[in-house]
C-alpha atoms as a PDB file:
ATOM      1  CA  UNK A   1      -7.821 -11.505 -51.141  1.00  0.00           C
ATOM      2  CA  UNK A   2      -4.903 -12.790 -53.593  1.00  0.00           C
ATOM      3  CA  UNK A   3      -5.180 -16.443 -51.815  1.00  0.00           C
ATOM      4  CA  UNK A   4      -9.398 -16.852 -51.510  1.00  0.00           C
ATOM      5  CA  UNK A   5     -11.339 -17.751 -54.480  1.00  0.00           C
ATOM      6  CA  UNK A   6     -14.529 -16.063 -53.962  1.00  0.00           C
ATOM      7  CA  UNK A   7     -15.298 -13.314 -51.651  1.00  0.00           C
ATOM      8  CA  UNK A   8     -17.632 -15.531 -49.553  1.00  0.00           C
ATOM      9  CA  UNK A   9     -14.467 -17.787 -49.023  1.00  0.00           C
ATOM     10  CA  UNK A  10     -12.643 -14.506 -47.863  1.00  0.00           C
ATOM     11  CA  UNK A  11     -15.491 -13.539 -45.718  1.00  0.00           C
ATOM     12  CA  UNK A  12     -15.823 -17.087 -43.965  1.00  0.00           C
ATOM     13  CA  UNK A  13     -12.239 -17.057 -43.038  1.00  0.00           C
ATOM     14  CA  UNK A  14     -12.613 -13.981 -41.308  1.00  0.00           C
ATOM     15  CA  UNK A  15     -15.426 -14.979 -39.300  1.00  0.00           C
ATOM     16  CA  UNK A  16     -13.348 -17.961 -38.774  1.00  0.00           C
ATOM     17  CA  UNK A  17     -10.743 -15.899 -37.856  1.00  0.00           C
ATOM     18  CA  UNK A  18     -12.622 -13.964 -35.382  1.00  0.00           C
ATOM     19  CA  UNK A  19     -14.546 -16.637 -33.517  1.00  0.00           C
ATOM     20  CA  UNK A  20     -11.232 -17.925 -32.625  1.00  0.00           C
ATOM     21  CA  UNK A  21      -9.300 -14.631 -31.187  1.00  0.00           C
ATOM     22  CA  UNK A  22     -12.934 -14.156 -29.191  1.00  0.00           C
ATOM     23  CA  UNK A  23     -12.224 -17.624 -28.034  1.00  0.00           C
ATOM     24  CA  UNK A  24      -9.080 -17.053 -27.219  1.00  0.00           C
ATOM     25  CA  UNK A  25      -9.995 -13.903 -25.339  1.00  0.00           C
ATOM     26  CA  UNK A  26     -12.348 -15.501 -23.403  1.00  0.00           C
ATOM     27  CA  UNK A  27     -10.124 -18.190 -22.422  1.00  0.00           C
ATOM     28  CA  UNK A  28      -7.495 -15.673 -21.199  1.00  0.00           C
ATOM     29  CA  UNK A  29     -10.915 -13.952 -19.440  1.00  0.00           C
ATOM     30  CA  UNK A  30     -11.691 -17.070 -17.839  1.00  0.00           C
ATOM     31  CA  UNK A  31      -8.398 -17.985 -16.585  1.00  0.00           C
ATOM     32  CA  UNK A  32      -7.644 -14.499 -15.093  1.00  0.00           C
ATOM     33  CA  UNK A  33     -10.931 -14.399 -13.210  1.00  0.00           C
ATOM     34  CA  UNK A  34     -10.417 -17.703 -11.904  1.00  0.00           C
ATOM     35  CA  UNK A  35      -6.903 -16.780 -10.560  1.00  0.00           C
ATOM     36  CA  UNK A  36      -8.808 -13.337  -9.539  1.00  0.00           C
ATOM     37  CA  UNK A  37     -11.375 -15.694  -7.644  1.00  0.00           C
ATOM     38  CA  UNK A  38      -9.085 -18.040  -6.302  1.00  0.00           C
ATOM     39  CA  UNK A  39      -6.697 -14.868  -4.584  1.00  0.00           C
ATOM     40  CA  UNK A  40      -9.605 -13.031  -3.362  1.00  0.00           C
ATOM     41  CA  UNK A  41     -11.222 -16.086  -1.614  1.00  0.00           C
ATOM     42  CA  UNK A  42      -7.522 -16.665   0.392  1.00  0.00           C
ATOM     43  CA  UNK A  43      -7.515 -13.716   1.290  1.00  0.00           C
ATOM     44  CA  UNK A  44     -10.599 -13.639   2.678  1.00  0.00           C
ATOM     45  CA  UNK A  45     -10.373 -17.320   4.305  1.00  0.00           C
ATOM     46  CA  UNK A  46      -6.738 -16.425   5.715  1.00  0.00           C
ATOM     47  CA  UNK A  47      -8.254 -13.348   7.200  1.00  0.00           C
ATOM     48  CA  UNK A  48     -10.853 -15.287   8.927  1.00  0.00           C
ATOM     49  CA  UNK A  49      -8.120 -17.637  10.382  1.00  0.00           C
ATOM     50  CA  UNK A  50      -6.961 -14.136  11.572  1.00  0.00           C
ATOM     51  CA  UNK A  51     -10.022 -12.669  13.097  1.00  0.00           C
ATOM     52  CA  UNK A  52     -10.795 -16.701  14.737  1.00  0.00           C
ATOM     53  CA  UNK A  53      -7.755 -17.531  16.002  1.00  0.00           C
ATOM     54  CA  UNK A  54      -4.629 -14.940  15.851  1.00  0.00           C
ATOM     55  CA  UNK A  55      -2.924 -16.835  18.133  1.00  0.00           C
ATOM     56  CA  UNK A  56      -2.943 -19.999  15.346  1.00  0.00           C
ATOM     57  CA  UNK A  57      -1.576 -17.401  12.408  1.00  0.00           C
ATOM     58  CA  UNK A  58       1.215 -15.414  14.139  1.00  0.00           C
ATOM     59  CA  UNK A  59       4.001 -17.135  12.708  1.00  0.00           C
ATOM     60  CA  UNK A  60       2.720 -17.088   9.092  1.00  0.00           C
ATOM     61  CA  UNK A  61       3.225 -13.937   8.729  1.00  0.00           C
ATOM     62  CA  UNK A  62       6.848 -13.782   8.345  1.00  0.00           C
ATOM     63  CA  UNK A  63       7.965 -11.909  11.551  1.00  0.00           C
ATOM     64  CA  UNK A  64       8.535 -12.735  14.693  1.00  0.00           C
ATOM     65  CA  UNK A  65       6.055 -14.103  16.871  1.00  0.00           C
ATOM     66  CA  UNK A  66       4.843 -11.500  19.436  1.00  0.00           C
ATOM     67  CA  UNK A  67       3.442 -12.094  22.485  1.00  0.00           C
ATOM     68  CA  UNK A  68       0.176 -13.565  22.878  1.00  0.00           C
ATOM     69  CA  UNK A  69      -1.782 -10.938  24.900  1.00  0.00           C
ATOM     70  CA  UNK A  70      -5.043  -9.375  24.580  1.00  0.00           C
ATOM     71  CA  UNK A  71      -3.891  -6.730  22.517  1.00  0.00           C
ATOM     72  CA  UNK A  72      -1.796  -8.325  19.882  1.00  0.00           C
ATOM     73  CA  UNK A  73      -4.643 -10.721  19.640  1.00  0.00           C
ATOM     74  CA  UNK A  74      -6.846  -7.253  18.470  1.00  0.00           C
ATOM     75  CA  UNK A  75      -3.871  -6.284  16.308  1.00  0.00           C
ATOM     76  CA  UNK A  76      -4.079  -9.365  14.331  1.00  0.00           C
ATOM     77  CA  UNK A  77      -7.876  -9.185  13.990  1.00  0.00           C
ATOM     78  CA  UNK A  78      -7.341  -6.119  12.547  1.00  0.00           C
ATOM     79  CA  UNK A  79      -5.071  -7.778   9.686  1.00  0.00           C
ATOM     80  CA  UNK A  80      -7.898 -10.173   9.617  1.00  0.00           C
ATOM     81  CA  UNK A  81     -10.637  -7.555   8.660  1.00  0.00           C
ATOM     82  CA  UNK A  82      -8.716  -6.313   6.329  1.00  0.00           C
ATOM     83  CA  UNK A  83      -7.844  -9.501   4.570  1.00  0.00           C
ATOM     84  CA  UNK A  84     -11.839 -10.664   4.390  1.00  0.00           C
ATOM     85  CA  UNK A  85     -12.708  -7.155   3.257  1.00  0.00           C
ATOM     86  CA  UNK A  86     -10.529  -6.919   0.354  1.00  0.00           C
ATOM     87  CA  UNK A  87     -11.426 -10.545  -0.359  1.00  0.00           C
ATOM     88  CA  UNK A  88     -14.901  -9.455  -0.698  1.00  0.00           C
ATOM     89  CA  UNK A  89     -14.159  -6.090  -2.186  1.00  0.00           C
ATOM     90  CA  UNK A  90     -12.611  -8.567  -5.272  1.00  0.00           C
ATOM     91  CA  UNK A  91     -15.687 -10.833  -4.973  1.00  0.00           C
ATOM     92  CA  UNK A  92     -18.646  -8.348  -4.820  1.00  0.00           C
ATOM     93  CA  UNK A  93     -17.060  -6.629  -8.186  1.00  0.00           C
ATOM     94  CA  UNK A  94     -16.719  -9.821 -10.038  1.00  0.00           C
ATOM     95  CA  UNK A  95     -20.528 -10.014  -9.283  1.00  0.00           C
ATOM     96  CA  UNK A  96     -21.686  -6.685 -10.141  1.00  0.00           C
ATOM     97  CA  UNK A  97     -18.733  -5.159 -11.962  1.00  0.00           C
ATOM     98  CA  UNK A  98     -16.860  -5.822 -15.356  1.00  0.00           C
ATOM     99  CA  UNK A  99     -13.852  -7.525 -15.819  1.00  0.00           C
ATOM    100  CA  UNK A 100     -11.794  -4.256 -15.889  1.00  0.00           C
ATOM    101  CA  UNK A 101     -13.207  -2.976 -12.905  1.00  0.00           C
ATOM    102  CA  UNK A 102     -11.851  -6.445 -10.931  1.00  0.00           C
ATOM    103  CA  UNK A 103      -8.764  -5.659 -12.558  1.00  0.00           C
ATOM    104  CA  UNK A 104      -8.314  -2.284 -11.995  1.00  0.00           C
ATOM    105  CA  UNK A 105      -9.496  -3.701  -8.290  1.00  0.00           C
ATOM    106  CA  UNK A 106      -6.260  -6.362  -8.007  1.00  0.00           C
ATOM    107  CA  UNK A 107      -4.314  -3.737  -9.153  1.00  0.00           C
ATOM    108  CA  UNK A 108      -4.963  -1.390  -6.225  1.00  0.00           C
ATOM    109  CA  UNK A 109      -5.171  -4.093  -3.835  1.00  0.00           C
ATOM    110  CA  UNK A 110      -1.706  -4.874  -4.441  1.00  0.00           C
ATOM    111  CA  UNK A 111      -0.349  -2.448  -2.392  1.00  0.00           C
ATOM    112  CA  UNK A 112      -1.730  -4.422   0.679  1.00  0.00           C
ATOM    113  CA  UNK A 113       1.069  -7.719  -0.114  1.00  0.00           C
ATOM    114  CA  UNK A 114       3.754  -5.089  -1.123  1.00  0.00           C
ATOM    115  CA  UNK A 115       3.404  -3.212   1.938  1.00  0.00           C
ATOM    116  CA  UNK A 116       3.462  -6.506   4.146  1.00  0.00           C
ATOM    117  CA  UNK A 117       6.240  -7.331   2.214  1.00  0.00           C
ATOM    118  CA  UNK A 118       8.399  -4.256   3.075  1.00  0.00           C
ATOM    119  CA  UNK A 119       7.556  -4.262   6.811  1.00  0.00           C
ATOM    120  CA  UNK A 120       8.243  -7.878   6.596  1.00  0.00           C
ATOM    121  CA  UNK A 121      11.882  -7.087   4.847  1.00  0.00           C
ATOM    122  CA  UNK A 122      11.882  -3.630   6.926  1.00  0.00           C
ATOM    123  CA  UNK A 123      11.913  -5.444  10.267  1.00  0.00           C
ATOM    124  CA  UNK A 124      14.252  -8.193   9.708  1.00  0.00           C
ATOM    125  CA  UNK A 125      11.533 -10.808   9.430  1.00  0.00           C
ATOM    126  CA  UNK A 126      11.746 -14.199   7.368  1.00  0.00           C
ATOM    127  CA  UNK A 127      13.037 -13.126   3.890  1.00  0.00           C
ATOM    128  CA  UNK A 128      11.519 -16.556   2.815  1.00  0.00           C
ATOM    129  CA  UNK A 129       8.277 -15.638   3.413  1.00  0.00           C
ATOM    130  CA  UNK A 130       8.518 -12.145   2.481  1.00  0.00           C
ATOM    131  CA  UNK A 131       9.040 -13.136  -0.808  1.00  0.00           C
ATOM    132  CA  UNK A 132       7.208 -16.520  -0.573  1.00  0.00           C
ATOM    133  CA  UNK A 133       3.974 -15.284   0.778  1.00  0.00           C
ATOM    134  CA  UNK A 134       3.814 -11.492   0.125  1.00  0.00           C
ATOM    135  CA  UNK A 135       5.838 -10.743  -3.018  1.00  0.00           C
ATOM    136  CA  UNK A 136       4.445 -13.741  -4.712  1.00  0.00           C
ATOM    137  CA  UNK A 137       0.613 -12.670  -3.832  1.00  0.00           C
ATOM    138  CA  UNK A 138       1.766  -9.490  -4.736  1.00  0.00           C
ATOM    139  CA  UNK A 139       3.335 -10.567  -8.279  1.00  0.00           C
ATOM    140  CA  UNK A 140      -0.336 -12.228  -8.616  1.00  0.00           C
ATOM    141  CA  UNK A 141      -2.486  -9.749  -8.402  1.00  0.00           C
ATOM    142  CA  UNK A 142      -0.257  -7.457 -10.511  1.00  0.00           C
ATOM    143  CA  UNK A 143      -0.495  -9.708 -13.097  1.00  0.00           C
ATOM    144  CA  UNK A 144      -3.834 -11.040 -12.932  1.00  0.00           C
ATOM    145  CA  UNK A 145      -5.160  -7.223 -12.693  1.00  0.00           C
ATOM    146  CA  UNK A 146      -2.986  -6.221 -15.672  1.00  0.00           C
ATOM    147  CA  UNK A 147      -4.544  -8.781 -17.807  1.00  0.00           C
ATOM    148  CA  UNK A 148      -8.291  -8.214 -16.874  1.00  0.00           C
ATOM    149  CA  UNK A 149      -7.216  -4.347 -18.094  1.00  0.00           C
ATOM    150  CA  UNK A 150      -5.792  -6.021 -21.058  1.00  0.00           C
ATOM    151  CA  UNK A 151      -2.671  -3.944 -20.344  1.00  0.00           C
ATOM    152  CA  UNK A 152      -0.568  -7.264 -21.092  1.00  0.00           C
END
């Protein structure tokens, strides 16, 4: 209080001082959800690329191409459900949930690009895209989610 005048001068730069850190924490907020918003509807519009036309997505995958039969065509659908349901599992909660719950969502999720990652890696796939595609989406959502937590 050495370096205000009057207490009302103290008080005002407090209230100064907090309007700006709840800016600032909205800001980070905003950003994170619109990263949040931005994975979760890739997901979901890769996995309908998926569940439309496997045949079209096979090689972005990061391993080898397999055959195109009736059965790998199901196999990749099923990547493609999974894709546009945790895209919308991410979407619904940033509707009806708080920002910690989307977080704590991202978080969780993140074991999806880690373990298409691995079996990427673990089958002698396209390092490029392992990392590229998976680790990076991975890293994302990691991060993302740890800041909607406020953990970082």
């Amino acid at each position: 209080m050495a370096d205000c005048e009057s207490v009302f001068e103290c008080f005002a730069s407090y209230i100064a001082l907090l309007d700006f850190l709840e800016k600032e924490h909205l800001m980070q907020n905003a950003i994170s959800l619109s990263v949040a918003a931005l994975i979760a509807v890739s997901v979901f519009v890769i996995g309908c690329f998926y569940l439309v036309s496997p045949e079209r997505m096979t090689g972005s995958f990061g391993l080898k191409p397999p055959a195109s039969d009736a059965d790998t065509r199901a196999w990749l659908r099923l990547k493609g459900i999974r894709d546009i349901g945790s895209g919308l599992v991410v979407l619904t909660l940033m509707l009806a949930a708080d920002r910690r719950s989307v977080g704590i969502a991202l978080i969780a999720l993140a074991i999806i690009p880690l373990g298409d990652m691995s079996i990427v890696l673990g089958s002698g796939g396209s390092k490029l895209r392992a990392f590229s595609i998976h680790g990076v989406t991975c890293a994302a959502m990691l991060v993302v989610g740890l800041f909607l937590v406020h953990a970082i």
